[in-house]
PDB file of N, CA and C in Angstrom:
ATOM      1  N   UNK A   1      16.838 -16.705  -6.482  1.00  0.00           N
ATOM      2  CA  UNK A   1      16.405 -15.658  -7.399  1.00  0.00           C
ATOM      3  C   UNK A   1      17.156 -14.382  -7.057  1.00  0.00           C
ATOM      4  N   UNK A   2      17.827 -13.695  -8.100  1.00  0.00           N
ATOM      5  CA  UNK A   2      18.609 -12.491  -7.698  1.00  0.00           C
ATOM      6  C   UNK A   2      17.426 -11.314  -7.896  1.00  0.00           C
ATOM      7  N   UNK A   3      18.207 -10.161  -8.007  1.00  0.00           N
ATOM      8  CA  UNK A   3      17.267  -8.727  -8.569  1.00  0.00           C
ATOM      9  C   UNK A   3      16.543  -8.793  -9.666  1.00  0.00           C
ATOM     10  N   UNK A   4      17.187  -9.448 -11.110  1.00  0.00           N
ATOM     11  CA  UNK A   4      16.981  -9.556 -12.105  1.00  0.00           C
ATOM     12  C   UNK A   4      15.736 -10.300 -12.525  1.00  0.00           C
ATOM     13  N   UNK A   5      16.408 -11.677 -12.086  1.00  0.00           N
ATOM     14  CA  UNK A   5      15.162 -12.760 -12.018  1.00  0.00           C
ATOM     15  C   UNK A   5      13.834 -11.924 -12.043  1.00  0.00           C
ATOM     16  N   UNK A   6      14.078 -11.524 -10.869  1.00  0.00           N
ATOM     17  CA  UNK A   6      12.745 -10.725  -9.966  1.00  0.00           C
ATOM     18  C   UNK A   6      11.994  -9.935 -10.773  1.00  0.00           C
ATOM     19  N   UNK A   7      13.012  -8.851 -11.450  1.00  0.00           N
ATOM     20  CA  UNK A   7      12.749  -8.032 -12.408  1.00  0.00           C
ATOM     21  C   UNK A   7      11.731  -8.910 -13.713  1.00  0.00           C
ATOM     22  N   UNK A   8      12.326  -9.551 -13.657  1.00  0.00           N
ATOM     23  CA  UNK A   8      11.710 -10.372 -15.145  1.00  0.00           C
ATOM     24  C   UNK A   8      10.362 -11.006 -14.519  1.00  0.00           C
ATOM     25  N   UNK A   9      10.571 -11.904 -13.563  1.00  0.00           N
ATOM     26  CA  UNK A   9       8.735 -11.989 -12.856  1.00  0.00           C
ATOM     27  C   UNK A   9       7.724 -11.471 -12.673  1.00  0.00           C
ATOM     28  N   UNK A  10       8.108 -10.129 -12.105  1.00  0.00           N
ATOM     29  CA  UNK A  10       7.171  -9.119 -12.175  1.00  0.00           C
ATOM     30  C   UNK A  10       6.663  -8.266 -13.400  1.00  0.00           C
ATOM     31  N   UNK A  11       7.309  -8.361 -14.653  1.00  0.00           N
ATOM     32  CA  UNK A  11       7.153  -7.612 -15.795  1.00  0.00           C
ATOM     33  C   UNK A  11       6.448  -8.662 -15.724  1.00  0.00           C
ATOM     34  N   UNK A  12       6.504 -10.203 -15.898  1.00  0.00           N
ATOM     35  CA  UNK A  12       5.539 -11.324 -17.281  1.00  0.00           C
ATOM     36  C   UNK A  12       4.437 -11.521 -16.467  1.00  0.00           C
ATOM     37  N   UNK A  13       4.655 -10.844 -15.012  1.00  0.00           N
ATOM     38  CA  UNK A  13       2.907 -11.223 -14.793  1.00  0.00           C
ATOM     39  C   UNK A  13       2.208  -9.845 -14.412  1.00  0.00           C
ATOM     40  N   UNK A  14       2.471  -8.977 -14.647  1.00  0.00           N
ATOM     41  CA  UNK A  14       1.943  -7.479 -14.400  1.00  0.00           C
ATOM     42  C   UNK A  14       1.999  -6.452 -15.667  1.00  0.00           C
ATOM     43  N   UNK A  15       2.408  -6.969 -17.168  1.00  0.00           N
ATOM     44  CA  UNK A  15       2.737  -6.579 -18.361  1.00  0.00           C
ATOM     45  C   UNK A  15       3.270  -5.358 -18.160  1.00  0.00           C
ATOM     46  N   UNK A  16       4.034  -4.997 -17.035  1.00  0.00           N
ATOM     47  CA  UNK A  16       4.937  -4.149 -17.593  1.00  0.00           C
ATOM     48  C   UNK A  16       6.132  -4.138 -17.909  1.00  0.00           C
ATOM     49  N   UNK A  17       6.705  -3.230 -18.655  1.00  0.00           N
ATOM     50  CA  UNK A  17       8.304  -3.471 -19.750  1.00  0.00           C
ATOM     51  C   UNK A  17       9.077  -3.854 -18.187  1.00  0.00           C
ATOM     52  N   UNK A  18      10.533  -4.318 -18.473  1.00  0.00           N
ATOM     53  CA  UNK A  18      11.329  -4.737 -17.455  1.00  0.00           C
ATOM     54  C   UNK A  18      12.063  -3.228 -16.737  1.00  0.00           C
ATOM     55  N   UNK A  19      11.633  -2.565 -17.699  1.00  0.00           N
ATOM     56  CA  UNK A  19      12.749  -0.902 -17.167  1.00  0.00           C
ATOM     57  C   UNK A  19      11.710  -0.180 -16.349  1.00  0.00           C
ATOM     58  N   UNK A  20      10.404  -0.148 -16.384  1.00  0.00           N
ATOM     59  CA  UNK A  20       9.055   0.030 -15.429  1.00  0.00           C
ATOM     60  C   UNK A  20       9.251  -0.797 -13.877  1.00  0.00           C
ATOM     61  N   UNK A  21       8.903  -2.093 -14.032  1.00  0.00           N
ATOM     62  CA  UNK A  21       9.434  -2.787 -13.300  1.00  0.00           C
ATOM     63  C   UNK A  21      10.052  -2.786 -12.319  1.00  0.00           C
ATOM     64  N   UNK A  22      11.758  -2.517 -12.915  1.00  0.00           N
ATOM     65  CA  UNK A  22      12.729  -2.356 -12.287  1.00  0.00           C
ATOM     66  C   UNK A  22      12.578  -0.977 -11.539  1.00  0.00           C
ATOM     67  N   UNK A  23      12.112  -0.091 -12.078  1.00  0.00           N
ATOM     68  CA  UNK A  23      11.756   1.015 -11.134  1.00  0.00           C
ATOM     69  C   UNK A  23      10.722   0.909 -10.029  1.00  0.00           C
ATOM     70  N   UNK A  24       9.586   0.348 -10.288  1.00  0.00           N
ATOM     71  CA  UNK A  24       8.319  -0.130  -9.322  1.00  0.00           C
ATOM     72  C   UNK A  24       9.413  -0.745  -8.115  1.00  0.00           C
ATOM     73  N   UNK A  25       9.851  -1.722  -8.601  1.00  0.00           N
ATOM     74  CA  UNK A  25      10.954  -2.730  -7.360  1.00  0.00           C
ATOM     75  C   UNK A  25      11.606  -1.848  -6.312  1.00  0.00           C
ATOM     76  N   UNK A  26      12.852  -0.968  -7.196  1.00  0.00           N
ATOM     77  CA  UNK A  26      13.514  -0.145  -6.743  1.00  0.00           C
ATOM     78  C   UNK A  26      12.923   0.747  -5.930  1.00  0.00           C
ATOM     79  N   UNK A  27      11.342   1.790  -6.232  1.00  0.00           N
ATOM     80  CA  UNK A  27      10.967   2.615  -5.642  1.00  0.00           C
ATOM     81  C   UNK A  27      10.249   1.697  -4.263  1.00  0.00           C
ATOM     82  N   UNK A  28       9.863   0.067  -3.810  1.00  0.00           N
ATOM     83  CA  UNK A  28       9.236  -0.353  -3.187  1.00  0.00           C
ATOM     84  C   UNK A  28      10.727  -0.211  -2.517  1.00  0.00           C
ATOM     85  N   UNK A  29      11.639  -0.887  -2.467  1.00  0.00           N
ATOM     86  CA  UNK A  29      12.422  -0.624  -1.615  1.00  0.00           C
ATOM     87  C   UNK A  29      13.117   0.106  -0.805  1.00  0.00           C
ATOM     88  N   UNK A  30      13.491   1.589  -1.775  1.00  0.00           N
ATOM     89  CA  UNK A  30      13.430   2.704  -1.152  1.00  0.00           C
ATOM     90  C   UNK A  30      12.516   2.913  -0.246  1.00  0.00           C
ATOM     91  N   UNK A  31      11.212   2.841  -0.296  1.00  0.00           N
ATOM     92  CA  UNK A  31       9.938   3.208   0.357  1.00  0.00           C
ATOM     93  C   UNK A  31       9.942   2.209   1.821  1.00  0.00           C
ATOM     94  N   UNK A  32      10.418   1.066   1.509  1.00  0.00           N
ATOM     95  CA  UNK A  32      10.302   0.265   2.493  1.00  0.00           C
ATOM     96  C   UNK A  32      11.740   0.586   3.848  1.00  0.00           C
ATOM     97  N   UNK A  33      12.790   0.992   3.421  1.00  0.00           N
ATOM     98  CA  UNK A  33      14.190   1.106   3.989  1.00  0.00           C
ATOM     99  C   UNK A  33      13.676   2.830   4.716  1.00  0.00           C
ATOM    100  N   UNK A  34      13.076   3.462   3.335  1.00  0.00           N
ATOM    101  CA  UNK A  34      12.931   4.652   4.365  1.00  0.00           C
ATOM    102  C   UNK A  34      12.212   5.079   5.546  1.00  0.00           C
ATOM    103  N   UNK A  35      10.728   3.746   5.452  1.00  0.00           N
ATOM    104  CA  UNK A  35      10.093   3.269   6.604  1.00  0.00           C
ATOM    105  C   UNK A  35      10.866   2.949   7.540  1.00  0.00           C
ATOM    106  N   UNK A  36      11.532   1.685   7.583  1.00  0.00           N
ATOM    107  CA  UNK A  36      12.605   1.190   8.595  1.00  0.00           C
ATOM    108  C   UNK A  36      13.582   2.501   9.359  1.00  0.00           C
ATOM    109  N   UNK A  37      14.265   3.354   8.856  1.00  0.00           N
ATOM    110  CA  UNK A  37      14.774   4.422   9.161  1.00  0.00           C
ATOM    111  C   UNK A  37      14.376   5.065  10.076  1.00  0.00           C
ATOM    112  N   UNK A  38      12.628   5.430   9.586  1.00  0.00           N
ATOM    113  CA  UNK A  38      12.499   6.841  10.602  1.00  0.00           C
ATOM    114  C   UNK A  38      11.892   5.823  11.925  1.00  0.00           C
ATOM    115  N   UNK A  39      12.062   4.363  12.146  1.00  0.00           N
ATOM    116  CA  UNK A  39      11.888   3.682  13.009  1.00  0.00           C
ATOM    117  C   UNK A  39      10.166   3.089  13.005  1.00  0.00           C
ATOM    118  N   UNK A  40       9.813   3.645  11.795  1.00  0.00           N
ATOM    119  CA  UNK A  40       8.153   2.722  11.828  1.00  0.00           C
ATOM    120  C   UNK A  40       8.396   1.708  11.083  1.00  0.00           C
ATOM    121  N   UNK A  41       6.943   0.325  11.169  1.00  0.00           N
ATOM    122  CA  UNK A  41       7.010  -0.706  10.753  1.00  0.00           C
ATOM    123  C   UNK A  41       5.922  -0.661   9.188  1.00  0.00           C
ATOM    124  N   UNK A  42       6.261  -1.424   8.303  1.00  0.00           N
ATOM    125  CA  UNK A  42       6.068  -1.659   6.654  1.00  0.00           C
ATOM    126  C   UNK A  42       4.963  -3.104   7.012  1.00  0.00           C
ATOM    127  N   UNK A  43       3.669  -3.383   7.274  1.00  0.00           N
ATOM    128  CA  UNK A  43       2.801  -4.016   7.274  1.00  0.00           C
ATOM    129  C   UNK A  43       2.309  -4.546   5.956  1.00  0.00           C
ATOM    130  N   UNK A  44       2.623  -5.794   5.098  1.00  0.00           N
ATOM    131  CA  UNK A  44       1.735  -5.906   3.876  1.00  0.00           C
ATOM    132  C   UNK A  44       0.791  -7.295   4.087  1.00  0.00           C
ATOM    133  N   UNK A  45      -0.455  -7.097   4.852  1.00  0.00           N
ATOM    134  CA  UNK A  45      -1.172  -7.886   4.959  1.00  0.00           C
ATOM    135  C   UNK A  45      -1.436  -9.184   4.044  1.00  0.00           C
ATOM    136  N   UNK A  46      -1.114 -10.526   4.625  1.00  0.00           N
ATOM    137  CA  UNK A  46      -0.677 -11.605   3.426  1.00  0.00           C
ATOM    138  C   UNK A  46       0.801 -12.055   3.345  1.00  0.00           C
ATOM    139  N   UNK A  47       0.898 -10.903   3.362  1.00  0.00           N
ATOM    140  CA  UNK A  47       2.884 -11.390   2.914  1.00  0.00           C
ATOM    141  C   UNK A  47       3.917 -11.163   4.732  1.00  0.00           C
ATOM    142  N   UNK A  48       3.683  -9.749   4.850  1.00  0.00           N
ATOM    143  CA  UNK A  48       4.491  -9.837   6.151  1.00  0.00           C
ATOM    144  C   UNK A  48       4.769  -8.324   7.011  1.00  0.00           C
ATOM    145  N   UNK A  49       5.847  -8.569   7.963  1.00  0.00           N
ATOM    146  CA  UNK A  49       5.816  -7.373   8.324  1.00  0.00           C
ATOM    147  C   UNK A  49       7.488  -7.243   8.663  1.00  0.00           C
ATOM    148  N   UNK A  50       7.651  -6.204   7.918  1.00  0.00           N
ATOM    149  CA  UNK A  50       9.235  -5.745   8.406  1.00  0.00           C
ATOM    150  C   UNK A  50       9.053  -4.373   9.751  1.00  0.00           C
ATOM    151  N   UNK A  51      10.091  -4.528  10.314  1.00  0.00           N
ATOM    152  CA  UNK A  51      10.275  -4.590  11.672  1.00  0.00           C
ATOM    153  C   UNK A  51      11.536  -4.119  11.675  1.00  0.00           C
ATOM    154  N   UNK A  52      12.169  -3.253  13.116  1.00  0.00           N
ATOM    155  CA  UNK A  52      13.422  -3.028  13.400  1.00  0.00           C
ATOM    156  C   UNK A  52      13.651  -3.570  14.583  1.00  0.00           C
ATOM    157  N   UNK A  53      14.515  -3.727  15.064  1.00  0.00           N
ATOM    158  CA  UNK A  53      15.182  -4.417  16.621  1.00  0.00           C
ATOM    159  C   UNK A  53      16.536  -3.887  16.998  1.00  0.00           C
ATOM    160  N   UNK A  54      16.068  -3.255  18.337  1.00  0.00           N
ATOM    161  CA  UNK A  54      17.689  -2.563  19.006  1.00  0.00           C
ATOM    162  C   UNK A  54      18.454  -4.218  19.315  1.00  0.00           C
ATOM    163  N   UNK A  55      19.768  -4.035  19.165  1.00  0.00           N
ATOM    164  CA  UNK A  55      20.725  -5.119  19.749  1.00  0.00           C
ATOM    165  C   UNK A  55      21.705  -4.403  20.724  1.00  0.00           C
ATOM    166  N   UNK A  56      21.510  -4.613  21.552  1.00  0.00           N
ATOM    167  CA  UNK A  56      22.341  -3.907  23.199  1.00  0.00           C
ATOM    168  C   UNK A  56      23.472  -3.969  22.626  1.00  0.00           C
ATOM    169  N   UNK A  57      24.628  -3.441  22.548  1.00  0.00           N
ATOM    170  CA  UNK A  57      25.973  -3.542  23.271  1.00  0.00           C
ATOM    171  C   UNK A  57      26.233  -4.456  23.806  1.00  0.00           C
ATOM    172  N   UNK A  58      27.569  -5.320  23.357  1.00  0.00           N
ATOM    173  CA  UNK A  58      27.999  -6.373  24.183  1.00  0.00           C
ATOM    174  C   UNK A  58      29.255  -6.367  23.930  1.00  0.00           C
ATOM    175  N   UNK A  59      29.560  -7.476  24.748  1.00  0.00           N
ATOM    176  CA  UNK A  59      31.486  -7.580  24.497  1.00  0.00           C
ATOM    177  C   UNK A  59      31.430  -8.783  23.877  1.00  0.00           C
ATOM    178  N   UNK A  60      32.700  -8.763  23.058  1.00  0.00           N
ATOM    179  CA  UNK A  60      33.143  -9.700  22.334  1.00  0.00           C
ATOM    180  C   UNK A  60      35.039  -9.766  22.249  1.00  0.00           C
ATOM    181  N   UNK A  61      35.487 -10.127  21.762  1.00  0.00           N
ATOM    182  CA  UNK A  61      36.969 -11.233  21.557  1.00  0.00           C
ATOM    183  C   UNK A  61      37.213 -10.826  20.213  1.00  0.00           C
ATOM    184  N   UNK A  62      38.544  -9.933  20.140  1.00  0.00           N
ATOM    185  CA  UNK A  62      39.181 -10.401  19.055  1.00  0.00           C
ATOM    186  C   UNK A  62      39.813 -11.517  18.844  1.00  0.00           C
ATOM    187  N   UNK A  63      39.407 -11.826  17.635  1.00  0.00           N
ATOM    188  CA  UNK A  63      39.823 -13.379  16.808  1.00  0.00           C
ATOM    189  C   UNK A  63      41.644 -13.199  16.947  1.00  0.00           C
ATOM    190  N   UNK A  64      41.874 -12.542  16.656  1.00  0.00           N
ATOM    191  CA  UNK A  64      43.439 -12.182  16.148  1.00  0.00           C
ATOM    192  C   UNK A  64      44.196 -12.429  17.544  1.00  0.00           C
ATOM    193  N   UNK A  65      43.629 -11.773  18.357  1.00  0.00           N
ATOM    194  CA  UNK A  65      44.702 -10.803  19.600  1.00  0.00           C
ATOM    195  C   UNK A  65      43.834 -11.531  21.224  1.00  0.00           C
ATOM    196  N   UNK A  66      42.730 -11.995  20.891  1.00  0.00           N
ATOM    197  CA  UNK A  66      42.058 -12.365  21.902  1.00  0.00           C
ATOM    198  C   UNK A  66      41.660 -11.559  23.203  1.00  0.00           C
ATOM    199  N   UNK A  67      42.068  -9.920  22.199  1.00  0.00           N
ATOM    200  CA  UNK A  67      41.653  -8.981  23.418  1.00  0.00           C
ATOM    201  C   UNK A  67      40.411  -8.520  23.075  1.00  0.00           C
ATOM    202  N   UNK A  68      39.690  -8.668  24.256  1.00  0.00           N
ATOM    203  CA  UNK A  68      38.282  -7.780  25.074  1.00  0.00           C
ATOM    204  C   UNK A  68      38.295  -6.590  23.772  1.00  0.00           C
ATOM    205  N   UNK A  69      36.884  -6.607  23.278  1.00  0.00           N
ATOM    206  CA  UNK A  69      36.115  -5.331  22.748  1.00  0.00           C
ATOM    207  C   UNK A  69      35.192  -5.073  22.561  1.00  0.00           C
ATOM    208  N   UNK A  70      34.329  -3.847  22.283  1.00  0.00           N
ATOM    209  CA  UNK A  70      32.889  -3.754  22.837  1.00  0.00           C
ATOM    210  C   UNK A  70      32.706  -3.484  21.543  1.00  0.00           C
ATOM    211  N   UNK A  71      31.302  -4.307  21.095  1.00  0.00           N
ATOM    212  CA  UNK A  71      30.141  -3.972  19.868  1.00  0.00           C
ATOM    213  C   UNK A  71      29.765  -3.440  20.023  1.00  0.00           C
ATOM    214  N   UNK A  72      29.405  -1.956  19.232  1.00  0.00           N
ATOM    215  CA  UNK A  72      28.327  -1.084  19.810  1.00  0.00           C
ATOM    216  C   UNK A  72      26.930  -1.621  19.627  1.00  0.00           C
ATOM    217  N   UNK A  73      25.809  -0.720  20.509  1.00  0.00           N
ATOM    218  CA  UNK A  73      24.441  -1.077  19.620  1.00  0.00           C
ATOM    219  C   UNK A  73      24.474  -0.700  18.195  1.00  0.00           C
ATOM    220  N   UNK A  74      23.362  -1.511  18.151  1.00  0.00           N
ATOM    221  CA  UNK A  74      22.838  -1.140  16.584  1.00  0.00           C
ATOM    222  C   UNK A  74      21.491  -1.880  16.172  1.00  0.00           C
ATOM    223  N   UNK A  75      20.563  -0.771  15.274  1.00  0.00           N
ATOM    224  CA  UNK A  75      19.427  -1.688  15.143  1.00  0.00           C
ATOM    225  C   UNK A  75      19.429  -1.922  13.795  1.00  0.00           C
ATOM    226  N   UNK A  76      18.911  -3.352  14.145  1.00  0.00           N
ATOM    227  CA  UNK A  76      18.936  -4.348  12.824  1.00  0.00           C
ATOM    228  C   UNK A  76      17.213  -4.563  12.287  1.00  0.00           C
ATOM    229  N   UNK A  77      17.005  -4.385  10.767  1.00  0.00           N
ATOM    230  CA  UNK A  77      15.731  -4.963  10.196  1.00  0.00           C
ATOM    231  C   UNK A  77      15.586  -6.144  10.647  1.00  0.00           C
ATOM    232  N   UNK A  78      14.499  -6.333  10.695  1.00  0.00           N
ATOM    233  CA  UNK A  78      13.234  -7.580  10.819  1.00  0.00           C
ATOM    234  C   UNK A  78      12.504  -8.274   9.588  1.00  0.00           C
ATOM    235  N   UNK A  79      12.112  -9.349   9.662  1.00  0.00           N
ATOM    236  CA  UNK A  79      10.943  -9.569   8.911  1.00  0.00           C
ATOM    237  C   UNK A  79      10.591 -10.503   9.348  1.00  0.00           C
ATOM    238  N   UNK A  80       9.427 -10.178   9.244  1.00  0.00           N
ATOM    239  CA  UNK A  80       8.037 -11.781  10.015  1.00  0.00           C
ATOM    240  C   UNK A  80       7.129 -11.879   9.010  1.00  0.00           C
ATOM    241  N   UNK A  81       7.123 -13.229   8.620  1.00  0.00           N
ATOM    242  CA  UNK A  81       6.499 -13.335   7.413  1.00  0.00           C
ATOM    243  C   UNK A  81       4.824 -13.681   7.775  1.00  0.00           C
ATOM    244  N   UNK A  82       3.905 -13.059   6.948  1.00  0.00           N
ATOM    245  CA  UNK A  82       2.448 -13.373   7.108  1.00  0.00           C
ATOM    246  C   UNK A  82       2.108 -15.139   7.128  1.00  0.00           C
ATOM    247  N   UNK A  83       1.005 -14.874   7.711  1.00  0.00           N
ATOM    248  CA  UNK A  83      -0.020 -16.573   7.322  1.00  0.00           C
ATOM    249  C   UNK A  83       0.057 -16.672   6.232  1.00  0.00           C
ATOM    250  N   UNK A  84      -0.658 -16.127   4.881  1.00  0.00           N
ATOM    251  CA  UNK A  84      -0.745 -16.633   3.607  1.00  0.00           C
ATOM    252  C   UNK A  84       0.770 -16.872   3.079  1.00  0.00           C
ATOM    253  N   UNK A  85       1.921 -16.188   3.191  1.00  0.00           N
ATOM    254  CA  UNK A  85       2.841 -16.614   2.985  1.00  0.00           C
ATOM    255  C   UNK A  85       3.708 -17.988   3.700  1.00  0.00           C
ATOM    256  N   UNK A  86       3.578 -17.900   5.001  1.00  0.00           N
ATOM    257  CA  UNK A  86       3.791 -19.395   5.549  1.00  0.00           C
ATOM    258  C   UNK A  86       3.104 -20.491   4.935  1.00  0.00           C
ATOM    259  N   UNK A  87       1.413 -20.367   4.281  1.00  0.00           N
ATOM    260  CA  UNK A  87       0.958 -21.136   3.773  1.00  0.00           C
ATOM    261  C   UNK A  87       1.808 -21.597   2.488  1.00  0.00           C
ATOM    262  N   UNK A  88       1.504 -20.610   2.085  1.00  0.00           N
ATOM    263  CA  UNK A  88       2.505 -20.908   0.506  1.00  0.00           C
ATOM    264  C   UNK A  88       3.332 -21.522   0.588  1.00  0.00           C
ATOM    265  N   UNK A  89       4.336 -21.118   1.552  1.00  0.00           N
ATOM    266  CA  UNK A  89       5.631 -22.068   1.118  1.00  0.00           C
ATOM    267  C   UNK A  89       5.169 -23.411   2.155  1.00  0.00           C
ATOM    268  N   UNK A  90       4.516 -23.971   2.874  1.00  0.00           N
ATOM    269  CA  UNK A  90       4.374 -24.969   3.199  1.00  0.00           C
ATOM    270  C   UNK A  90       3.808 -26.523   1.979  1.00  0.00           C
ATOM    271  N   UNK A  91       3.117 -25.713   1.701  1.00  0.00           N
ATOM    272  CA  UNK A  91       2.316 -26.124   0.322  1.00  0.00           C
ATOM    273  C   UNK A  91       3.340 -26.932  -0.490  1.00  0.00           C
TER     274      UNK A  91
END
């Protein structure tokens, strides 16, 4: 399912137009990324919890040249999906 899809799911079961919608979507995501940012966690009881995670610094290998170089850190999103959602898709 892309953006669109999505877009169209949420209008036919929440009756709103697809250009509503698409904004509801858009503003959840904003809302959710700008959570992640200032480093707090986005809890939606049922569905899941997004999360951030530091990744240390490490060394790695250029492919090309096979010389030594360092990854910086960087923190990467999370997501851990709820019980009712593990249910679901087990189902």
């Amino acid at each position: 399912m892309n953006k669109q899809e999505l877009i169209t799911q949420v209008s036919q079961h929440s009756g709103l137009t697809k250009a509503d919608a698409e904004r509801a979507l858009d503003a959840t995501i904003h809302a959710i990324q700008a959570t992640l940012k200032s480093g707090d966690d986005v809890r939606l009881v049922g569905f899941g919890t997004f999360t951030t995670a530091q990744r240390q610094k490490s060394e790695g290998r250029n492919p090309r040249t096979g010389e030594k170089i360092t990854i910086a850190a960087t923190r990467l999103p999370k997501f851990r999906a709820g019980k009712q959602l593990k249910d679901a898709v087990a189902k």
